[in-house]
Protein backbone atom coordinates (compact mmCIF):
# COMPACT_ATOMS: atom_id res chain seq x y z
CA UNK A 1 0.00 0.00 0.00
CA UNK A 2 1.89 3.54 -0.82
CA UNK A 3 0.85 6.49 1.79
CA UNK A 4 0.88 9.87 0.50
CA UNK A 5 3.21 12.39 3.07
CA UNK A 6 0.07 14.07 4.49
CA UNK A 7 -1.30 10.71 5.95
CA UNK A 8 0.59 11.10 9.32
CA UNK A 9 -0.13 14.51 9.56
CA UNK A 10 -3.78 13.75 8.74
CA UNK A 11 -3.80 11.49 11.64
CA UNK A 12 -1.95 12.99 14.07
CA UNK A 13 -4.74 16.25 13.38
CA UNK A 14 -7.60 13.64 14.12
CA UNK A 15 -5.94 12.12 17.11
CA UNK A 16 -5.55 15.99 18.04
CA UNK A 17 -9.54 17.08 17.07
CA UNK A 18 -10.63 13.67 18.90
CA UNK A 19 -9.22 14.44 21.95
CA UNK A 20 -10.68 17.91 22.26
CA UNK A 21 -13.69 16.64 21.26
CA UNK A 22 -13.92 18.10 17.41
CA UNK A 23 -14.53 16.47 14.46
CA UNK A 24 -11.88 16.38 12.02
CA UNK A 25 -11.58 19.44 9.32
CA UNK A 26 -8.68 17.66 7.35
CA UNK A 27 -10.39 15.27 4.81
CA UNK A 28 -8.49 11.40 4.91
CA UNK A 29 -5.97 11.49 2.10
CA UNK A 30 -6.99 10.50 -1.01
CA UNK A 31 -4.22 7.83 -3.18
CA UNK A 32 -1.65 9.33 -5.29
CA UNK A 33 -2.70 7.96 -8.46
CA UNK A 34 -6.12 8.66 -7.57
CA UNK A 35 -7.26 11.89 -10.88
CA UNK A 36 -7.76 14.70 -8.89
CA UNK A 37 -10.40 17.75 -10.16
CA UNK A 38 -9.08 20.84 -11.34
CA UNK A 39 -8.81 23.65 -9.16
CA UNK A 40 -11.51 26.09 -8.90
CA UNK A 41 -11.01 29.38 -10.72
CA UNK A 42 -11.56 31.95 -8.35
CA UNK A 43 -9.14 30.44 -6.32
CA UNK A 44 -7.17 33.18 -4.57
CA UNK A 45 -8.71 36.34 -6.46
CA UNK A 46 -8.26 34.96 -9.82
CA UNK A 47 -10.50 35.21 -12.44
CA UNK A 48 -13.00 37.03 -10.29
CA UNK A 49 -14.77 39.86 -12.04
CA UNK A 50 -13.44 43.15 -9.97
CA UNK A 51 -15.95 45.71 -9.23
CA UNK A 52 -14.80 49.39 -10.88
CA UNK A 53 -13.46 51.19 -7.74
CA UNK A 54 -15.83 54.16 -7.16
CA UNK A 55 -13.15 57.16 -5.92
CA UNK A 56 -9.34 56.97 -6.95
CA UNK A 57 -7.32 55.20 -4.24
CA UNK A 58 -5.67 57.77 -1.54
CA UNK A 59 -2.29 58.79 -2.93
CA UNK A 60 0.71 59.19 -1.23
CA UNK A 61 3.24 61.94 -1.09
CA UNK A 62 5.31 60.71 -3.93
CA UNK A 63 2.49 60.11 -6.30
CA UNK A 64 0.87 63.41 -5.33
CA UNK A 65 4.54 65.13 -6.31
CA UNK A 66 4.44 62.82 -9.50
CA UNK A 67 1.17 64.12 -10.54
CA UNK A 68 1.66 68.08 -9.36
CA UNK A 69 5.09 67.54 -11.81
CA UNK A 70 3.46 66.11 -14.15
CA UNK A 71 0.64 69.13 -14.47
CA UNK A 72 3.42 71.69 -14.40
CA UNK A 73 5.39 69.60 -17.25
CA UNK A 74 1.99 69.30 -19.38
CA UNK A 75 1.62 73.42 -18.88
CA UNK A 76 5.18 74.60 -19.63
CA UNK A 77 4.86 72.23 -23.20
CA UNK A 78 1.77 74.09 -23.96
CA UNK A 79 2.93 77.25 -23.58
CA UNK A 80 6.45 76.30 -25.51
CA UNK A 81 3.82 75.23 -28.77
CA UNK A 82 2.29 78.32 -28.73
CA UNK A 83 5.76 80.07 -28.84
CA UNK A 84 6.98 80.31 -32.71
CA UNK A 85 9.59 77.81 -33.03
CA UNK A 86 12.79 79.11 -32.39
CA UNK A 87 12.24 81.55 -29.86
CA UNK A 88 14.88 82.44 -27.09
CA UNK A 89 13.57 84.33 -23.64
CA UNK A 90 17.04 86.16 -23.15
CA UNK A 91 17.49 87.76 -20.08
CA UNK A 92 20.23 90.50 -19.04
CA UNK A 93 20.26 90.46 -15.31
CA UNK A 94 23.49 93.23 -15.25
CA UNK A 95 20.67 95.65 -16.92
CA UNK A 96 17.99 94.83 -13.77
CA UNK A 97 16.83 91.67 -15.67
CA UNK A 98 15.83 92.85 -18.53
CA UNK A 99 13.59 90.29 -20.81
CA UNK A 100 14.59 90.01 -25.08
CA UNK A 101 12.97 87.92 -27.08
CA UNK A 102 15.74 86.58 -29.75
CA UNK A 103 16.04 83.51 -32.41
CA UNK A 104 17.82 81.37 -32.26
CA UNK A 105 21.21 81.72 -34.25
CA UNK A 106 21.06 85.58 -33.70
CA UNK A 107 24.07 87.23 -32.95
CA UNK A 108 24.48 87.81 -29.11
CA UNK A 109 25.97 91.64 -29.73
CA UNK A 110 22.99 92.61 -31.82
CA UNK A 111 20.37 91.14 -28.91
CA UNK A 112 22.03 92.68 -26.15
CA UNK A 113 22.06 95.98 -28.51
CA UNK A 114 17.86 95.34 -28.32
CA UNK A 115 18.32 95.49 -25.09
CA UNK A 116 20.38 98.40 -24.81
CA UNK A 117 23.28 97.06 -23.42
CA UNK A 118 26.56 97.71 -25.32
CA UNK A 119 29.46 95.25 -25.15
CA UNK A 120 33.12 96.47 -24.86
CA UNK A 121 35.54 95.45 -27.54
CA UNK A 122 39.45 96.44 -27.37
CA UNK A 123 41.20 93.29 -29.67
CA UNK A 124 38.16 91.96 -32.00
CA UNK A 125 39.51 88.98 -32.33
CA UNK A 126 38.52 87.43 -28.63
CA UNK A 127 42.24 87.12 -27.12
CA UNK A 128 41.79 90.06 -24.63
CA UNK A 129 38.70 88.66 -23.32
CA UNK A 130 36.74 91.85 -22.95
CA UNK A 131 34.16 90.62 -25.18
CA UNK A 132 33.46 87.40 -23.40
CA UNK A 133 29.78 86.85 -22.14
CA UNK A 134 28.13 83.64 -19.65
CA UNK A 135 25.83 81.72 -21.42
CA UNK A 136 23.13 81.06 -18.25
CA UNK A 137 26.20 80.89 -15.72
CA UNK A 138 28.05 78.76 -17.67
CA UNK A 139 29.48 78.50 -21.12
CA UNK A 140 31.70 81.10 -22.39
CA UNK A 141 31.40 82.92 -25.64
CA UNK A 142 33.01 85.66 -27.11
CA UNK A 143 30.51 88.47 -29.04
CA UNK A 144 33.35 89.49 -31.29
CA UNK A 145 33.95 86.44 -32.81
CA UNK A 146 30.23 86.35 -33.85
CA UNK A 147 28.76 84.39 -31.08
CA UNK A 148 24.95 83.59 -31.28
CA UNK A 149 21.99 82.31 -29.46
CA UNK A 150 22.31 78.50 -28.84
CA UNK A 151 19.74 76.12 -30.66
CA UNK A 152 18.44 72.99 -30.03
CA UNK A 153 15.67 72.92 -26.82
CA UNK A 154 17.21 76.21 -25.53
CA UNK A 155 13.79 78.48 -24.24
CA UNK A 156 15.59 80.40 -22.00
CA UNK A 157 19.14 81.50 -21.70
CA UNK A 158 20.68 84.15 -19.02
CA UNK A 159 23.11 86.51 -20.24
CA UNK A 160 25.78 87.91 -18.10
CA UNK A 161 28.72 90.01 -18.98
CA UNK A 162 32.42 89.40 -17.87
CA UNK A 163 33.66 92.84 -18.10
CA UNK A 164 30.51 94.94 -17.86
């Protein structure tokens, strides 16, 4: 006769219930080769039909921030389409942040002449470094060697002068 591995248990849990005075909740084993049925579908959640939930669940602080960045991300690419393509916010804070709207690939001396600013020259050909300006803090360029506005995604771009 071969025992399955749950027959001792099986009995020791009806030894167990009999004692207490229970009847036993673990059904006798069944044989090994013996077909067993499939297993019922709904078995552990699956395949049940889930109701629609009726409110959003409660979010927490990092999906809240997700979704606040998400709004402000949706409203700054709206307002960048309704821009004409190309168009540079160019700001001159030595001149008490003065706003110019450029294109891109325009000449840097000519904007910051829109803007009334006028850019010192002594060499013109960018070895004194009189003419050198700071692309938003950062990147140098010199005016007199025709430096322009930067392209690609550039929207905005800060202006200061070296030697004002």
């Amino acid at each position: 006769i071969s025992r399955s591995c749950s027959e001792p248990t099986q009995m020791w849990a009806s030894i167990v219930f009999a004692a207490v005075g229970l009847s036993s909740p673990v059904a006798p084993a069944r044989h090994l080769t013996a077909a067993r049925a499939p297993a019922p579908a709904a078995q552990f959640g699956w395949g049940r039909p889930q109701a629609a939930p009726s409110a959003p669940p409660p979010q927490n602080a990092r999906d809240a921030d997700f979704a606040r960045r998400q709004e402000k991300l949706a409203q700054r690419q709206q307002t960048a389409k309704s821009a004409p393509k190309g168009q540079v916010e160019v700001t001159f804070p030595q001149k008490g942040n003065k706003v110019v709207y450029a294109q891109q690939g325009d000449n840097i001396g000519k904007v910051a002449a829109k803007a009334g600013l006028r850019i010192k020259f002594d060499c013109k050909n960018g070895r004194c470094g009189t003419c050198q300006v700071r692309l938003n803090g950062r990147a140098a360029a010199k005016v007199c060697q025709g430096a322009t506005i930067p392209g690609g995604a550039t929207r905005k771009l800060k202006i200061t002068l070296d030697n004002p």
